[in-house]
PDB file of N, CA and C in Angstrom:
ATOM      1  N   UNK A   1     -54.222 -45.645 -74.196  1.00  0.00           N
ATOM      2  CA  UNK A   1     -53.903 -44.426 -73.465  1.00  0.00           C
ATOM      3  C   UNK A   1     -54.684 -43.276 -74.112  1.00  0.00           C
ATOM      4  N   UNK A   2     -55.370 -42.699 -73.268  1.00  0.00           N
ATOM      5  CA  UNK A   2     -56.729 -41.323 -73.604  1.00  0.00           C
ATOM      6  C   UNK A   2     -55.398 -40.572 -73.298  1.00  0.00           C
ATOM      7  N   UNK A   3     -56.414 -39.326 -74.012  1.00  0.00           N
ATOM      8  CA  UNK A   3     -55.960 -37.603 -73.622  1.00  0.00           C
ATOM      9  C   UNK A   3     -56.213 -37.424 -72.121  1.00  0.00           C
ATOM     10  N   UNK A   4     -57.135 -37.752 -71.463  1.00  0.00           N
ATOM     11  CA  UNK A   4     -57.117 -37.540 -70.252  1.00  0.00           C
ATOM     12  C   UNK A   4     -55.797 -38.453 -68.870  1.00  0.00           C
ATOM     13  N   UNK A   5     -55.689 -39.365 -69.565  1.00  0.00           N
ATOM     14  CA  UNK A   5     -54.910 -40.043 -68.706  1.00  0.00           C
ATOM     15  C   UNK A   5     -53.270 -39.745 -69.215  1.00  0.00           C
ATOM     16  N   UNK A   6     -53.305 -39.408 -70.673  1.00  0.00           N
ATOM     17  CA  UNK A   6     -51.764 -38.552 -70.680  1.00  0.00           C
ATOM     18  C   UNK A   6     -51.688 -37.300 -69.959  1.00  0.00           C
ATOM     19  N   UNK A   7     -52.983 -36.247 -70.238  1.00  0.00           N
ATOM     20  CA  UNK A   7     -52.860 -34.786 -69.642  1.00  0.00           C
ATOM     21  C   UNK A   7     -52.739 -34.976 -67.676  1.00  0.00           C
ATOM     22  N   UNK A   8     -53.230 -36.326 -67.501  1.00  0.00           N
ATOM     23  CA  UNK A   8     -52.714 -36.064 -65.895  1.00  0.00           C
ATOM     24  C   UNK A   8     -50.984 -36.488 -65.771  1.00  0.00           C
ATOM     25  N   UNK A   9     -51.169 -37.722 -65.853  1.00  0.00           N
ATOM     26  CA  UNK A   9     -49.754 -37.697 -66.127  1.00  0.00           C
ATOM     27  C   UNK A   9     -48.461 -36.733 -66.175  1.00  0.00           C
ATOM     28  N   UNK A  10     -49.052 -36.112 -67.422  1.00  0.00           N
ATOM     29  CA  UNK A  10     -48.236 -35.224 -67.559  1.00  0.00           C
ATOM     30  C   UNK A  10     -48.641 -33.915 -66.538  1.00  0.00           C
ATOM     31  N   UNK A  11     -49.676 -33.546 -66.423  1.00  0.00           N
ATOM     32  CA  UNK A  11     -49.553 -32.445 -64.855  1.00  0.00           C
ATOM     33  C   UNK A  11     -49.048 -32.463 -63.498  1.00  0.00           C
ATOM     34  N   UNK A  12     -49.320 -34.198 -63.379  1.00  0.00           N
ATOM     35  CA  UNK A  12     -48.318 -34.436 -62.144  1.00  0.00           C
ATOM     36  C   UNK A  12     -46.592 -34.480 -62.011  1.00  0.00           C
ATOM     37  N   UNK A  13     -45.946 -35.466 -62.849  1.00  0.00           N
ATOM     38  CA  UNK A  13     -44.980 -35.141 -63.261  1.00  0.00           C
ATOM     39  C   UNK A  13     -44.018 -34.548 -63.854  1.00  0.00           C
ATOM     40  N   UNK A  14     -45.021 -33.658 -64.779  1.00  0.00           N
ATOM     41  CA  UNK A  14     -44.755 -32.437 -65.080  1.00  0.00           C
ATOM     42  C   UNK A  14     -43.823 -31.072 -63.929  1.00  0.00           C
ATOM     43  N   UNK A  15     -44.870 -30.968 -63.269  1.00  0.00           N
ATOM     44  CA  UNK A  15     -44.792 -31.060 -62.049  1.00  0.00           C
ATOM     45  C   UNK A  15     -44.029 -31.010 -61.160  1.00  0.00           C
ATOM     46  N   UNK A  16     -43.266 -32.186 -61.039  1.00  0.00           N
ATOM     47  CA  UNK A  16     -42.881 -32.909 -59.677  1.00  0.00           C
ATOM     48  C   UNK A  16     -40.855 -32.480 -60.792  1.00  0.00           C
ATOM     49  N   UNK A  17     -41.265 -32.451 -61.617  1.00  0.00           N
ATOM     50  CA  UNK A  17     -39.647 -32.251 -62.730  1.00  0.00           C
ATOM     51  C   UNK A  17     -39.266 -31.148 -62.248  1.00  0.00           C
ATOM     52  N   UNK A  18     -40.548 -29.851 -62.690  1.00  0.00           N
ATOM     53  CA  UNK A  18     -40.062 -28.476 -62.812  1.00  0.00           C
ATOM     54  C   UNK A  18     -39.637 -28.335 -61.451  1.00  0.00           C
ATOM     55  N   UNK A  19     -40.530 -28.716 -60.598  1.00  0.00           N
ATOM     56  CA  UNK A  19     -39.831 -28.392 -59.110  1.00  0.00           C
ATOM     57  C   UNK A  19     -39.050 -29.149 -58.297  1.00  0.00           C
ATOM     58  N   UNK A  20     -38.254 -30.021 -59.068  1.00  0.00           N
ATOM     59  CA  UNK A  20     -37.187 -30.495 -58.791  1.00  0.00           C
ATOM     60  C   UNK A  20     -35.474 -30.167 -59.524  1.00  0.00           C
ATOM     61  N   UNK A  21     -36.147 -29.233 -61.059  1.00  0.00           N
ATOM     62  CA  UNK A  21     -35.470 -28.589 -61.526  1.00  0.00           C
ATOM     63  C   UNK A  21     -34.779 -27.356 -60.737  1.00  0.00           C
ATOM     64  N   UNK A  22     -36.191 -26.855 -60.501  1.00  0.00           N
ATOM     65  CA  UNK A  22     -35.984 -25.472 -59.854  1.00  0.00           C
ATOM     66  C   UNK A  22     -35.053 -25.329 -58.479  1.00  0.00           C
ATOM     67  N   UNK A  23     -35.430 -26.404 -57.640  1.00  0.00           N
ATOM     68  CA  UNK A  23     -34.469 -26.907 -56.295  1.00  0.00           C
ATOM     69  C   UNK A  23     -33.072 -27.263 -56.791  1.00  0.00           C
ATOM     70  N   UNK A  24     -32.655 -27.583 -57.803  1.00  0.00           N
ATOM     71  CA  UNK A  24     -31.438 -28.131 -58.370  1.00  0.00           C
ATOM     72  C   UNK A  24     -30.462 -26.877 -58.721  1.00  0.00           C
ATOM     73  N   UNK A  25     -31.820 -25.744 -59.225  1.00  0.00           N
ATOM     74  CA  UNK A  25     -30.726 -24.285 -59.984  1.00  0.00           C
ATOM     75  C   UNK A  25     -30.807 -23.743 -58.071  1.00  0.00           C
ATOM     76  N   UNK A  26     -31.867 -23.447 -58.027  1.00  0.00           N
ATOM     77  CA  UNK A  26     -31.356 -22.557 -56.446  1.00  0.00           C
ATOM     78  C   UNK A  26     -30.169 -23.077 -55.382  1.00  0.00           C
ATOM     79  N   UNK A  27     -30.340 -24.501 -55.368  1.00  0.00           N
ATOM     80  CA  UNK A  27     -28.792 -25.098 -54.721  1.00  0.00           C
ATOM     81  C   UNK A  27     -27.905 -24.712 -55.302  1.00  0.00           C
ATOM     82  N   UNK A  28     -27.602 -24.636 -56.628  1.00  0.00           N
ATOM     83  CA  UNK A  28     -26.368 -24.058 -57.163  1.00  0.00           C
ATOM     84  C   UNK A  28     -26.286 -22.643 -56.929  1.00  0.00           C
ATOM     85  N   UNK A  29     -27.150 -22.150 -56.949  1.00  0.00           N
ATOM     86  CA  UNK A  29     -26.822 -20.914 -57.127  1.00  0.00           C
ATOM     87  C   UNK A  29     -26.485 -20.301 -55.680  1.00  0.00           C
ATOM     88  N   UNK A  30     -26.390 -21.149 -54.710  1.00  0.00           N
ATOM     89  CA  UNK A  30     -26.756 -20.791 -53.115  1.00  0.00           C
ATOM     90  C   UNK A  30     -25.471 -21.639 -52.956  1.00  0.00           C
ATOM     91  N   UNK A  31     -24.512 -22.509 -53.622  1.00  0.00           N
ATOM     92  CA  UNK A  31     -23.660 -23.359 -52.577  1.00  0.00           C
ATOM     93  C   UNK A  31     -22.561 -22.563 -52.745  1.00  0.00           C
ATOM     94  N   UNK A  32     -21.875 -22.393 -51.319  1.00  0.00           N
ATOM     95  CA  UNK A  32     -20.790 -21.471 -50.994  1.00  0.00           C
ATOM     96  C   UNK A  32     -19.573 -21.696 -51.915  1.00  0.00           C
ATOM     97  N   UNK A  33     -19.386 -22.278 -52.232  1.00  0.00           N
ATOM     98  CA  UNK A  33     -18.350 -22.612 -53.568  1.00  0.00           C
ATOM     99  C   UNK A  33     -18.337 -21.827 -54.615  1.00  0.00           C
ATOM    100  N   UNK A  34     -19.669 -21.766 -55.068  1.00  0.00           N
ATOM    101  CA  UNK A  34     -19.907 -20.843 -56.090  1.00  0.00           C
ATOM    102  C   UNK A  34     -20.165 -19.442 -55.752  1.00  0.00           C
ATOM    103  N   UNK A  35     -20.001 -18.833 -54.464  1.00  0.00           N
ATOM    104  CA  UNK A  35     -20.082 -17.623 -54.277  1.00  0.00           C
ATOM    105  C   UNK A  35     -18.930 -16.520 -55.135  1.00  0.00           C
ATOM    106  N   UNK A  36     -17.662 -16.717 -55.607  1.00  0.00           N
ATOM    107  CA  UNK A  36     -17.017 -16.155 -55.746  1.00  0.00           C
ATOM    108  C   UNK A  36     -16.704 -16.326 -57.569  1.00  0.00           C
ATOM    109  N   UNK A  37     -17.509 -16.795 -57.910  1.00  0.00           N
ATOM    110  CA  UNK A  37     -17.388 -17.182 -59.635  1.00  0.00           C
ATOM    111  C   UNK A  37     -18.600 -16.268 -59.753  1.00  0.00           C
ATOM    112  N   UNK A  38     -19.538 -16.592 -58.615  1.00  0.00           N
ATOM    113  CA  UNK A  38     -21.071 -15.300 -59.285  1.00  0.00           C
ATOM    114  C   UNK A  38     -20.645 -13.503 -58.631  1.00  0.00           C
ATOM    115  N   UNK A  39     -19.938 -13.519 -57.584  1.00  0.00           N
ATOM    116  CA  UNK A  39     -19.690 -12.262 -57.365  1.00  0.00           C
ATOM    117  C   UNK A  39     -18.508 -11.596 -58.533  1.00  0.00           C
ATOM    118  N   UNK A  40     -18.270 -12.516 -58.693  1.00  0.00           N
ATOM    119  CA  UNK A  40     -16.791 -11.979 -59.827  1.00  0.00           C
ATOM    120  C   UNK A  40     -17.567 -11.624 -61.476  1.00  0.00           C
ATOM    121  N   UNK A  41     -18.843 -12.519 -61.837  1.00  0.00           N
ATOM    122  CA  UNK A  41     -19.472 -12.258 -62.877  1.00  0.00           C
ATOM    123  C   UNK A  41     -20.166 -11.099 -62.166  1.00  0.00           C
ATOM    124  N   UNK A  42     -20.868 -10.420 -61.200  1.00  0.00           N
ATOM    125  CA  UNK A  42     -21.892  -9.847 -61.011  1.00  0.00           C
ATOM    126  C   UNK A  42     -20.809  -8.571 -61.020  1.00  0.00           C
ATOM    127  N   UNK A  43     -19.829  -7.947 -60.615  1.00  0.00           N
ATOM    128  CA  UNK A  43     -18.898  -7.254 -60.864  1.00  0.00           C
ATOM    129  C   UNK A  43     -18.360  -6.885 -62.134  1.00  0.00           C
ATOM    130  N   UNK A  44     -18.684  -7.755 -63.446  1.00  0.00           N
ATOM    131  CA  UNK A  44     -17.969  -7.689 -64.316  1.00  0.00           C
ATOM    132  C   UNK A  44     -18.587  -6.405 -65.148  1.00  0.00           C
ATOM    133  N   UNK A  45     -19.394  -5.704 -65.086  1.00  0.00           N
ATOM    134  CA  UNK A  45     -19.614  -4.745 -65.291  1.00  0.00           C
ATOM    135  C   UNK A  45     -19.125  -2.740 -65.702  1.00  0.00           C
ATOM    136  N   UNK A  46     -18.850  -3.023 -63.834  1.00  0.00           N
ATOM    137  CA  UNK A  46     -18.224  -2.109 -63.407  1.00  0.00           C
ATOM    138  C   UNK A  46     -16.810  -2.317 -62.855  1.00  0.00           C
ATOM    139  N   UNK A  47     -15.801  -2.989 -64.192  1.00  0.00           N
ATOM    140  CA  UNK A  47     -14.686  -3.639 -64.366  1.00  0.00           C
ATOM    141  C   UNK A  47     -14.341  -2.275 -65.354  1.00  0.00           C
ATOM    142  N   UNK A  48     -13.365  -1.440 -65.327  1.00  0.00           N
ATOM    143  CA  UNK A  48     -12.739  -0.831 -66.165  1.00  0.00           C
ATOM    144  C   UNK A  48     -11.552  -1.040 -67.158  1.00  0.00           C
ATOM    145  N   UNK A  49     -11.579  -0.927 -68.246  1.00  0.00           N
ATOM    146  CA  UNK A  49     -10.592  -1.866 -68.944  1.00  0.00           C
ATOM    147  C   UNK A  49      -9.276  -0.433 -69.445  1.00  0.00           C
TER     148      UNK A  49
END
């Protein structure tokens, strides 16, 4: 196994991870379930104690 045939490797799948990572956080962060745990953190701010 060369440097060249690890560095593709790894660019393709590299790759194919991060943007399957990335699809994994935006579903969460988008499924209606979790709307009210992120509006309740995004509020916590301007929470007066």
């Amino acid at each position: 196994m060369d440097y060249e045939t690890l560095r593709t490797f790894a660019a393709t799948w590299g790759l194919v991870a991060l943007v399957v990572m990335f699809a994994v956080a935006v579903a969460y962060a988008l499924w209606p379930r979790n709307r009210t745990k992120f509006r309740d953190a995004a509020n916590i701010p301007l929470k007066e104690d």
